[in-house]
Protein backbone atom coordinates (compact mmCIF):
# COMPACT_ATOMS: atom_id res chain seq x y z
CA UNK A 1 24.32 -80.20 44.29
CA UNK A 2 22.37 -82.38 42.24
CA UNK A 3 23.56 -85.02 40.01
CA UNK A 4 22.22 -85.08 36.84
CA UNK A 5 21.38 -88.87 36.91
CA UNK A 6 19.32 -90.80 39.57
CA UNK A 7 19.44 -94.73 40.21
CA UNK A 8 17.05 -95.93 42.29
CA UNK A 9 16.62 -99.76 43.44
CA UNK A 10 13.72 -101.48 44.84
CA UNK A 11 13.43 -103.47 47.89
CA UNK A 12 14.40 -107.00 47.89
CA UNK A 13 10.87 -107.84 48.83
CA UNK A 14 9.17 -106.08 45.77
CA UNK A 15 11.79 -108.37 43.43
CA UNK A 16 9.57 -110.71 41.34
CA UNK A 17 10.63 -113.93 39.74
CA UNK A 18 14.22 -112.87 40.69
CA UNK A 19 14.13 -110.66 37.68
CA UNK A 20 16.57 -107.99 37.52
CA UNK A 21 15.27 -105.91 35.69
CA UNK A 22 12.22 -105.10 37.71
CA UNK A 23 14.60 -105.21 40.55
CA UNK A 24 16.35 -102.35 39.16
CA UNK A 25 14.85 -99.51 37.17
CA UNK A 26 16.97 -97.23 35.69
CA UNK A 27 14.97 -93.61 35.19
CA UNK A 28 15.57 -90.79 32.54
CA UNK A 29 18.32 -88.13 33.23
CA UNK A 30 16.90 -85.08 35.41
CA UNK A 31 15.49 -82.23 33.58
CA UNK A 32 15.80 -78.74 35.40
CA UNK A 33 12.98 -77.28 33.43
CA UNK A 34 10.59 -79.39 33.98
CA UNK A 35 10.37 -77.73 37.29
CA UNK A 36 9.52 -74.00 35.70
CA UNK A 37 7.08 -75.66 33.24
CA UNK A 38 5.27 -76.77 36.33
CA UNK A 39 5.22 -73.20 37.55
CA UNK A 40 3.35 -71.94 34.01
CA UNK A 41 0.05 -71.48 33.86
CA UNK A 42 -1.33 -74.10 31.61
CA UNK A 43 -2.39 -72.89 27.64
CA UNK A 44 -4.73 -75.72 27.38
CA UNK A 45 -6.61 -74.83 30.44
CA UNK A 46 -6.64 -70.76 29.84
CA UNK A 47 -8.61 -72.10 26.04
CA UNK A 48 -10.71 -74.03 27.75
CA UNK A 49 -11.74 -71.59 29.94
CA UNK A 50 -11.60 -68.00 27.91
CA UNK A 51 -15.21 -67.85 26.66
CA UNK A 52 -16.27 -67.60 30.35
CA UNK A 53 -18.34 -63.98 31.46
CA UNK A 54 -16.67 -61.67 33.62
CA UNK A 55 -19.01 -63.40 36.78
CA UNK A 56 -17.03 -66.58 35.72
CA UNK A 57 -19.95 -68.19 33.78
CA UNK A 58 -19.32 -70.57 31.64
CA UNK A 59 -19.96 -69.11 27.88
CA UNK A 60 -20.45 -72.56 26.51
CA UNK A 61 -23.46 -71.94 23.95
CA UNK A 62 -24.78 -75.40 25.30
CA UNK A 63 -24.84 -74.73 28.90
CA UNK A 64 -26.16 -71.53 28.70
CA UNK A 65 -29.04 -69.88 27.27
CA UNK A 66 -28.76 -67.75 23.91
CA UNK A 67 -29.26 -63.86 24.48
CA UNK A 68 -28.84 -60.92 21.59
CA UNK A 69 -25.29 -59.64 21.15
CA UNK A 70 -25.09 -56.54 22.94
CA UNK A 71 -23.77 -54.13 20.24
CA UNK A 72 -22.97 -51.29 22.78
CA UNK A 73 -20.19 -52.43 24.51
CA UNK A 74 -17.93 -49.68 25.88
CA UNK A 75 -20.56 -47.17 25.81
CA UNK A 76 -19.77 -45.93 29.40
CA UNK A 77 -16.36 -45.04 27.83
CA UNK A 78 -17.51 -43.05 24.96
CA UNK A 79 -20.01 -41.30 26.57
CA UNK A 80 -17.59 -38.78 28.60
CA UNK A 81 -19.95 -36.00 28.88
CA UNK A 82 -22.26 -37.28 30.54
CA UNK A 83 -19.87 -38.28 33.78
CA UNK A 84 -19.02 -34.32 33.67
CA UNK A 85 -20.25 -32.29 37.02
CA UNK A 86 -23.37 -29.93 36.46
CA UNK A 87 -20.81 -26.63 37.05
CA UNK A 88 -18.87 -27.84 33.90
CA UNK A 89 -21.87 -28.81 32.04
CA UNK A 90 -23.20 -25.23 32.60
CA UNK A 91 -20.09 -23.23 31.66
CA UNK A 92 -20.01 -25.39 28.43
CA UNK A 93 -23.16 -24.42 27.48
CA UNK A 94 -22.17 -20.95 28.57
CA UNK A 95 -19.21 -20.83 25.95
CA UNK A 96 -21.03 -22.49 23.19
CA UNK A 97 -24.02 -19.81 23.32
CA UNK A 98 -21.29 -17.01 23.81
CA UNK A 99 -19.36 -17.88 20.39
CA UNK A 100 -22.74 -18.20 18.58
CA UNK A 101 -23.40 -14.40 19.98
CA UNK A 102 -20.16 -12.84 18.99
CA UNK A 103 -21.04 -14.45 15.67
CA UNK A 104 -23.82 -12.89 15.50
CA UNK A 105 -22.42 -9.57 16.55
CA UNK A 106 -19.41 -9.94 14.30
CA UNK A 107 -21.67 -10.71 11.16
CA UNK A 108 -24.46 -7.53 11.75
CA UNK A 109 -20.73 -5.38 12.01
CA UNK A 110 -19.88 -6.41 8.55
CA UNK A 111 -23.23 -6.51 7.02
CA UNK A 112 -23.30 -2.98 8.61
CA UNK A 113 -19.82 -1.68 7.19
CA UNK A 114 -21.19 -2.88 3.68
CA UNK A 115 -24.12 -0.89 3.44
CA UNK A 116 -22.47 2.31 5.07
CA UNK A 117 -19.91 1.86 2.09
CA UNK A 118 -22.06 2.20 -0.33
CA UNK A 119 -24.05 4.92 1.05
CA UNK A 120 -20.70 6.66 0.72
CA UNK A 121 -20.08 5.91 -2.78
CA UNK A 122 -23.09 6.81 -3.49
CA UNK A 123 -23.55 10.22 -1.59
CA UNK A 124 -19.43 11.51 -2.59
CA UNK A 125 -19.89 9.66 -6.30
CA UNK A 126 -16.71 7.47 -5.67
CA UNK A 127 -15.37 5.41 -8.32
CA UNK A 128 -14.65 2.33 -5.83
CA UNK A 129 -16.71 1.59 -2.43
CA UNK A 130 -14.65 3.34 0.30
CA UNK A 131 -13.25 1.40 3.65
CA UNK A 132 -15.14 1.40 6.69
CA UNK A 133 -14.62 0.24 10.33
CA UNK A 134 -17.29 0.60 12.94
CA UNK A 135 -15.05 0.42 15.86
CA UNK A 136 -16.81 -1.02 19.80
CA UNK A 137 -18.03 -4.09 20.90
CA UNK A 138 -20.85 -5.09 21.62
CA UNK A 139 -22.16 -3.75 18.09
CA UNK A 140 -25.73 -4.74 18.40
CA UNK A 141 -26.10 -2.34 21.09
CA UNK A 142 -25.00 0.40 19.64
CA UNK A 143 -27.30 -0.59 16.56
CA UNK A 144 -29.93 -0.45 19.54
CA UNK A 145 -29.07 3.07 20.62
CA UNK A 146 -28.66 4.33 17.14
CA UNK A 147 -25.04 5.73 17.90
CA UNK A 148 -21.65 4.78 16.72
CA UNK A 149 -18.44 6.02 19.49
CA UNK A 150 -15.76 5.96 16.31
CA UNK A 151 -15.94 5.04 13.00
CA UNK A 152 -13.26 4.96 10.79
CA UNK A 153 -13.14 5.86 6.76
CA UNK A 154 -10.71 5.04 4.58
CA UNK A 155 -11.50 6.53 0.38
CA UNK A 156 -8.88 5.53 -1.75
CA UNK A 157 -8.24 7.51 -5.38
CA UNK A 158 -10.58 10.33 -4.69
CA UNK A 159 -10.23 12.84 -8.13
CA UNK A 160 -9.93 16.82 -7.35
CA UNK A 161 -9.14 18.73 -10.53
CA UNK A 162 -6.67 18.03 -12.57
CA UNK A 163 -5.26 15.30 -10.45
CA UNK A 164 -6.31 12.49 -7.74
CA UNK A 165 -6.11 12.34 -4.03
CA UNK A 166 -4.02 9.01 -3.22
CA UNK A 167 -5.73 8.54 0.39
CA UNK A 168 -8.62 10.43 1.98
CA UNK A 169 -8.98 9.06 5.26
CA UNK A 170 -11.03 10.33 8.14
CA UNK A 171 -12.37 9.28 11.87
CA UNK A 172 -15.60 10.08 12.82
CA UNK A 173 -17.30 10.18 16.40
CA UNK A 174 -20.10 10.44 18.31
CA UNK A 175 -21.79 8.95 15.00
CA UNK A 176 -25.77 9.37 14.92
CA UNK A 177 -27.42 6.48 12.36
CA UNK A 178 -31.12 6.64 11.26
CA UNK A 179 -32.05 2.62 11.10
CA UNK A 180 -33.71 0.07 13.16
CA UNK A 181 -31.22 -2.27 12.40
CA UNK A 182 -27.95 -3.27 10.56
CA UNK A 183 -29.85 -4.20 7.92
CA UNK A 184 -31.84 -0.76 7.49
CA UNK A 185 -28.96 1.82 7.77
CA UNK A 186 -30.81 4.75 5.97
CA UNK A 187 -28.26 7.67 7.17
CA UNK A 188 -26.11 9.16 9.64
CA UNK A 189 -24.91 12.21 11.46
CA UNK A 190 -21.41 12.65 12.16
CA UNK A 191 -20.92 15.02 15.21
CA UNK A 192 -17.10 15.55 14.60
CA UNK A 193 -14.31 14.31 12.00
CA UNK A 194 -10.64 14.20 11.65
CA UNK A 195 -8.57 13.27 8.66
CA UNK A 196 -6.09 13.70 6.13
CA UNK A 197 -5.49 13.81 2.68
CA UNK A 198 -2.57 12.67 0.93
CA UNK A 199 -1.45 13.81 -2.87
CA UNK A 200 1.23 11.18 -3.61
CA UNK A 201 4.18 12.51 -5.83
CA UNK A 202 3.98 9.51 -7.34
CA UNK A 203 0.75 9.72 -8.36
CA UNK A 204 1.51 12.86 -9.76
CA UNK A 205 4.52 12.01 -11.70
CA UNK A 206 1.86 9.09 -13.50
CA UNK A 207 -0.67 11.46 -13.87
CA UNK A 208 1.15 14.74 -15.18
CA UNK A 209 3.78 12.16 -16.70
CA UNK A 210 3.44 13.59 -20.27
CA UNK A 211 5.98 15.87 -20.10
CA UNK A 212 8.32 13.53 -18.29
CA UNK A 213 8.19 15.75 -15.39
CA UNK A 214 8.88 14.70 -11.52
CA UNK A 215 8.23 16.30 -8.45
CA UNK A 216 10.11 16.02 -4.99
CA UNK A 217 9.58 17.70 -2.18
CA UNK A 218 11.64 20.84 -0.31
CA UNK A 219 11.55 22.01 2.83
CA UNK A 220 7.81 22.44 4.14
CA UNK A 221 5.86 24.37 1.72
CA UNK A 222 7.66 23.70 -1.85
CA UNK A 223 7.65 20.89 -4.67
CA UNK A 224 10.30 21.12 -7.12
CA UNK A 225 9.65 19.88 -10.85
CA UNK A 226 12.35 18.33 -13.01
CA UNK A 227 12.42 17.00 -15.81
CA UNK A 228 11.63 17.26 -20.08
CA UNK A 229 8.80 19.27 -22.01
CA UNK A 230 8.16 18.13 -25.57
CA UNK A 231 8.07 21.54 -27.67
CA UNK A 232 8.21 21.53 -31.51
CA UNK A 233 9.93 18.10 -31.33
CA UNK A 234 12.44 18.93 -29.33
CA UNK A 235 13.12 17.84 -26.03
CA UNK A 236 13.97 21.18 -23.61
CA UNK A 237 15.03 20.55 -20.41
CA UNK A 238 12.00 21.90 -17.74
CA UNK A 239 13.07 23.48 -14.17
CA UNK A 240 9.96 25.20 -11.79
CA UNK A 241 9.53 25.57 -8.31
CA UNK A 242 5.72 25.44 -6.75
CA UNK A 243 5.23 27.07 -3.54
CA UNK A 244 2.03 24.93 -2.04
CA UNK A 245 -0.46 27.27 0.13
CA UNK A 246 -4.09 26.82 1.36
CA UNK A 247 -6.74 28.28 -0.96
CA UNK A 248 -9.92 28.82 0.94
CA UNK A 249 -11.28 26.26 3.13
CA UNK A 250 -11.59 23.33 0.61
CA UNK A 251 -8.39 23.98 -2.08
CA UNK A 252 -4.80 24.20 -2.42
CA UNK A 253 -3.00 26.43 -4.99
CA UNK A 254 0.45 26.52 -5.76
CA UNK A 255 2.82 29.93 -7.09
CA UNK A 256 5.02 28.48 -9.98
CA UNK A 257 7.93 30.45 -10.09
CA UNK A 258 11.36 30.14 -11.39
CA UNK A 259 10.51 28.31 -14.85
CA UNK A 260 13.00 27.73 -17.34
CA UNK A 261 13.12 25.78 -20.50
CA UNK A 262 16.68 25.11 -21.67
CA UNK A 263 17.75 24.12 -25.30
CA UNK A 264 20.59 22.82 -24.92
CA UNK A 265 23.52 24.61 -24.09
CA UNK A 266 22.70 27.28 -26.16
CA UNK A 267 19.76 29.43 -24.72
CA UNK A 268 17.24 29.14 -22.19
CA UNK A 269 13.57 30.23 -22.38
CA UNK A 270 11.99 31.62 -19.20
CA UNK A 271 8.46 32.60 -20.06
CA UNK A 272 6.80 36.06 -19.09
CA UNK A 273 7.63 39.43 -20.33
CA UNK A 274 10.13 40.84 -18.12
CA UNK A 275 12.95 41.48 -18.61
CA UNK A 276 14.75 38.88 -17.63
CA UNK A 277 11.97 36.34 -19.19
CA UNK A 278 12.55 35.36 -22.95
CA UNK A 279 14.77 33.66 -24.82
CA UNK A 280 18.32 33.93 -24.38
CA UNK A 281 21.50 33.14 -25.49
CA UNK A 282 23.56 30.69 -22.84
CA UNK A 283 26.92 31.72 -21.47
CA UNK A 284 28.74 29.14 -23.49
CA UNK A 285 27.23 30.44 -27.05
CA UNK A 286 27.70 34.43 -25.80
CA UNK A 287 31.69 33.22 -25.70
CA UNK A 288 31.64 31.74 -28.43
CA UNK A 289 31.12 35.12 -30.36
CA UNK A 290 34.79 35.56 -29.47
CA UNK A 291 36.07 32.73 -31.93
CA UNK A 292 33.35 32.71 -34.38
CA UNK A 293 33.21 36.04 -36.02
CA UNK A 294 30.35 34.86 -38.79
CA UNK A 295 28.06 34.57 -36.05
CA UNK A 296 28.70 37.63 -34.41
CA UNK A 297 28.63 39.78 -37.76
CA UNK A 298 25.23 38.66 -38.81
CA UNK A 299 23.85 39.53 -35.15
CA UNK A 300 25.67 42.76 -35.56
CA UNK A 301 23.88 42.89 -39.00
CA UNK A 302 20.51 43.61 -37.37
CA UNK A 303 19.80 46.93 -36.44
CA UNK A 304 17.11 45.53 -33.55
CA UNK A 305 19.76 43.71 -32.11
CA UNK A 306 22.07 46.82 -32.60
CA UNK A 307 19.79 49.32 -30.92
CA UNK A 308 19.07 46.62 -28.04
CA UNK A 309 22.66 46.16 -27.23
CA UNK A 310 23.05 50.04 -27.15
CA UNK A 311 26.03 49.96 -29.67
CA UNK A 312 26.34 53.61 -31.72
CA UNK A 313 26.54 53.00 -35.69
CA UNK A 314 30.54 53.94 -35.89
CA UNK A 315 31.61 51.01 -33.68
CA UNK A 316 29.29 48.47 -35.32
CA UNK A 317 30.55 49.58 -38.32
CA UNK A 318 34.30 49.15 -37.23
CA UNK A 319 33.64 46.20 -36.06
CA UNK A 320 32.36 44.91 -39.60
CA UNK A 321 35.27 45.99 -41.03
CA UNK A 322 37.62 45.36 -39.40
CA UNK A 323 38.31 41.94 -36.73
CA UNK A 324 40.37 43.41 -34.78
CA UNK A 325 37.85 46.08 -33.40
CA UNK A 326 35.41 42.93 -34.03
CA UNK A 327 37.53 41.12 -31.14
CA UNK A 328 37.69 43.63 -29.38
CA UNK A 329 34.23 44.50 -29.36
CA UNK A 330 32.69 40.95 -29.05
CA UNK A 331 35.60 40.18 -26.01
CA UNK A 332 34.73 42.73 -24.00
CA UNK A 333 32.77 41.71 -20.57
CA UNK A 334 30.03 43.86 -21.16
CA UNK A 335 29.14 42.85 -24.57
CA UNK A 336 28.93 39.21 -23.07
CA UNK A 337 26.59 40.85 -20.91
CA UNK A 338 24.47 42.44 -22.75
CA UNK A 339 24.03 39.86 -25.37
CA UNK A 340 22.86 37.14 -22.61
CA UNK A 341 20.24 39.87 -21.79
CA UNK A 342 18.58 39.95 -25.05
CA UNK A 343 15.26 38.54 -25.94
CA UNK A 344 16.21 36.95 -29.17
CA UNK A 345 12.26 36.45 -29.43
CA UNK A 346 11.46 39.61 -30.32
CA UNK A 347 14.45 40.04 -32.72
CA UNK A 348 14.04 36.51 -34.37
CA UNK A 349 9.91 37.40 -34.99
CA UNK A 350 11.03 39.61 -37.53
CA UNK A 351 14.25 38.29 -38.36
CA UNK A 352 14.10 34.23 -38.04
CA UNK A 353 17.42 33.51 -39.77
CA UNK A 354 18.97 34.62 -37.23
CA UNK A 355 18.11 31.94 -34.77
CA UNK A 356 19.18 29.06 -37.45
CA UNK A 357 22.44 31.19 -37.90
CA UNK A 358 23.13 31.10 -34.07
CA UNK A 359 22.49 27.07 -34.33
CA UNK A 360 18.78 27.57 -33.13
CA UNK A 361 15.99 26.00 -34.88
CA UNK A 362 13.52 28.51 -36.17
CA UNK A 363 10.51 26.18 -35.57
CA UNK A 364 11.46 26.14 -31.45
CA UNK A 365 10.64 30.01 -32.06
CA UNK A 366 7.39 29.62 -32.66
CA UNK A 367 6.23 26.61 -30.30
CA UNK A 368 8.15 28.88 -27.56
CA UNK A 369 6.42 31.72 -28.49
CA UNK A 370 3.14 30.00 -27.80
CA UNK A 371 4.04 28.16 -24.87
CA UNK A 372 2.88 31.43 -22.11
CA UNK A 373 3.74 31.42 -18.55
CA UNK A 374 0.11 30.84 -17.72
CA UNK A 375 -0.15 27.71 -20.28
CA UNK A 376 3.54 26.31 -19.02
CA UNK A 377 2.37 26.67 -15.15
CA UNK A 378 -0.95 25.51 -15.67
CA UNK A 379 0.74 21.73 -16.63
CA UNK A 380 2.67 22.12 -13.52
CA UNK A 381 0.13 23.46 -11.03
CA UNK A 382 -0.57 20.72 -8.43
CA UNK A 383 -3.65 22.73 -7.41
CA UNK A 384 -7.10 21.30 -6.46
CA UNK A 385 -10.23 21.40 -4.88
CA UNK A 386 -11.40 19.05 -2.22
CA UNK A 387 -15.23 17.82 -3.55
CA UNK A 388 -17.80 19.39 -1.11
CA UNK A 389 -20.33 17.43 0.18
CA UNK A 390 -23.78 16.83 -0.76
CA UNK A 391 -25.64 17.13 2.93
CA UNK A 392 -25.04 19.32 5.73
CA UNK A 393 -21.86 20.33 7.58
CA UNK A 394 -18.89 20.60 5.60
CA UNK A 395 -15.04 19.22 5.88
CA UNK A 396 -12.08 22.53 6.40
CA UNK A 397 -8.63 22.37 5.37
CA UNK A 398 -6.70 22.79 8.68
CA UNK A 399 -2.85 22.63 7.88
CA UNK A 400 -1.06 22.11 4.49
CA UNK A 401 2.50 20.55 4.32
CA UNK A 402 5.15 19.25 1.72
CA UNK A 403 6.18 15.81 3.30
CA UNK A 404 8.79 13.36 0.67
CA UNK A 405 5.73 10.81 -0.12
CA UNK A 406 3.86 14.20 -1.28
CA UNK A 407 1.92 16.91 0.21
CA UNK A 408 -0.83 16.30 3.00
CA UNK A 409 -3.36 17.95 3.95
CA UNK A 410 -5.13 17.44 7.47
CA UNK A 411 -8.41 17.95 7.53
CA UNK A 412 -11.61 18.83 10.27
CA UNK A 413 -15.51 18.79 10.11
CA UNK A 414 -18.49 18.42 12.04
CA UNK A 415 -22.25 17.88 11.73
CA UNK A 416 -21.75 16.08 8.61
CA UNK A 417 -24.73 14.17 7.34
CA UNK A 418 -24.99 11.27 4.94
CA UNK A 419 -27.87 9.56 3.16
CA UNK A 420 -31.55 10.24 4.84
């Protein structure tokens, strides 16, 4: 090891004038890193020498001469295309012309879809521009050869009647157009078509909503309706069941049966002019005959009533006279009977006190009286009439059923034609 100080003497033959000093020369201490400073490269030298060219020129602006700046430096580096092989070059090119062509394609298909849209508006008189989807690829060559494989149709709010067809939509092949080009679609053929047409209940509901009236569905081929019918300002309660059936090729009817208006809970109004149709009294205000004797002496009064309940004049006349046979007249189970059997419309015509004396109010007679079966299942007839269409061939109902969105209808057609 090292000692960190160093003496060294000179010969006696280098002493001078026998001075000690320069006999002796005492040096500095020892330094270890003046050793790895000697194995840096030198700073001063690396400035001195950085403006140098990469052939190790000297780029002293005095030594050498002056040239322009060269202001595209790196350019080899940036220009990365160019070191590319031909093959990738090629399929490149390839790419960039295909996405330009399925542009191209892609725009002619929905300047195409336009004007087919509104050469259906126009031809079916549509409200709103209908959906349309040409369906295939390529669809400039099928432009070419003037024929569509599938296109698909899509008519939204379509009115029939009375009410308005939620969804009409339809797929068409083996499509024949008249045109040189997207842009001069003029017509079309359609060889055969396939669709459906839905009648939402809740469309319904919104559309023959004044009467408060719903509609569900039952089983395959019925709708019931529920709900209120405004009648001389009262609000009856409205029950009728609508059997749905084809009608023809292009319309559906529907059989409204079981109607019933209810006031209450005293009498119920089915209209028609059997029997069993009418007004009549409920089974809670037939009972209550039994404990209100006024009421059932002033129906007893009438001799309409009398003659219609099949009473003979002695017992009514007891039974005026006297409660007892009263009670036991009006208790008996087939006085009940009777008396919910009769048409208090035909009584209260010519009597109509007799309606506000049995808590009825005589106005209802007369709004009831007017409200037919025909009128009262004409507002709840779902019935309609597909629009036929203006050129030649013609769409067929094919099946009818009662689903819980509504009732759809599946239609057919062939050699259909649209526009020239």
């Amino acid at each position: 090891m090292r000692s960190p100080h160093r003496i060294t003497t000179k010969p006696l033959h280098d002493v001078h004038d026998g001075n000690l000093e320069d006999t002796f020369i005492a040096e500095r201490p020892f330094n270890p890193y003046d050793e790895l400073a000697a194995l840096a490269p030198n700073p001063l030298e690396e400035f001195l020498h950085e403006d140098k060219d990469e052939d190790g020129a000297d780029g002293n602006a005095e030594d050498a001469p002056w040239e322009p700046p060269n202001h595209r430096r790196g350019s080899r580096r940036r220009n990365r295309f160019a070191g590319l092989p031909l093959a990738a070059k090629a399929l490149v090119a390839v790419l960039v012309t295909a996405a330009f062509l399925v542009l191209g394609d892609r725009w002619a298909q929905l300047y195409a879809e336009h004007k087919a849209a509104e050469k259906l508006k126009d031809s079916l008189h549509l409200s709103a521009a209908p959906e349309v989807d040409i369906e295939g690829f390529p669809f400039l060559t099928q432009v070419f050869d003037q024929r569509f494989d599938k296109v698909s149709v899509t008519v939204p709010d379509v009115a029939a009647d009375r009410v308005s067809l939620a969804k009409v939509s339809a797929t068409a092949t083996d499509v024949r157009v008249n045109g040189d080009g997207p842009t001069s679609l003029k017509g079309a053929v359609i060889g055969a078509m396939r669709g459906e047409v839905l009648l939402s209940f809740e469309d319904l509901n919104r559309e023959l909503g004044a009467s408060q009236v719903t509609f569900t569905g039952h089983g395959r081929d019925q709708v019931l309706a529920r709900g209120t019918l405004p009648v001389a300002g009262h609000d009856l309660k409205v029950r009728a069941d609508a059997r749905i059936q084809r009608n023809g090729d292009r319309g559906i009817s529907t059989d409204i049966g079981r109607m019933s208006l209810t006031v209450g809970d005293l009498a119920t109004y089915r209209p028609g002019t059997h029997e069993s149709e009418g007004l009549h009294l409920s089974k809670d205000s037939a009972n209550s005959l039994l404990k209100e004797t006024n009421k059932a002496k002033k129906l007893l009064s009438v001799p309409a009533v009398v003659k219609r309940l099949g009473l003979s004049d002695s017992v009514v006349e007891g039974a005026l006279h006297s409660d007892d046979k009263l009670n036991d007249l009006v208790g008996s189970p087939k006085f009940v009977h009777d008396v919910m059997r009769l048409n208090l419309i035909d009584v209260a015509m010519a009597h109509p006190w007799l309606l506000e004396k049995l808590g009825l109010d005589p106005a209802l007679l007369k709004g009831l009286s007017q409200l037919t079966r025909p009128e009262l299942a004409d507002r709840l007839t779902l019935a309609f009439q597909l629009p036929k269409l203006p050129g030649p061939g013609d769409v067929d109902l094919e099946d009818v059923r009662v689903e819980k969105d509504g009732i759809r209808v599946n239609l057919t057609g062939s050699g259909i034609g649209f526009g020239r």
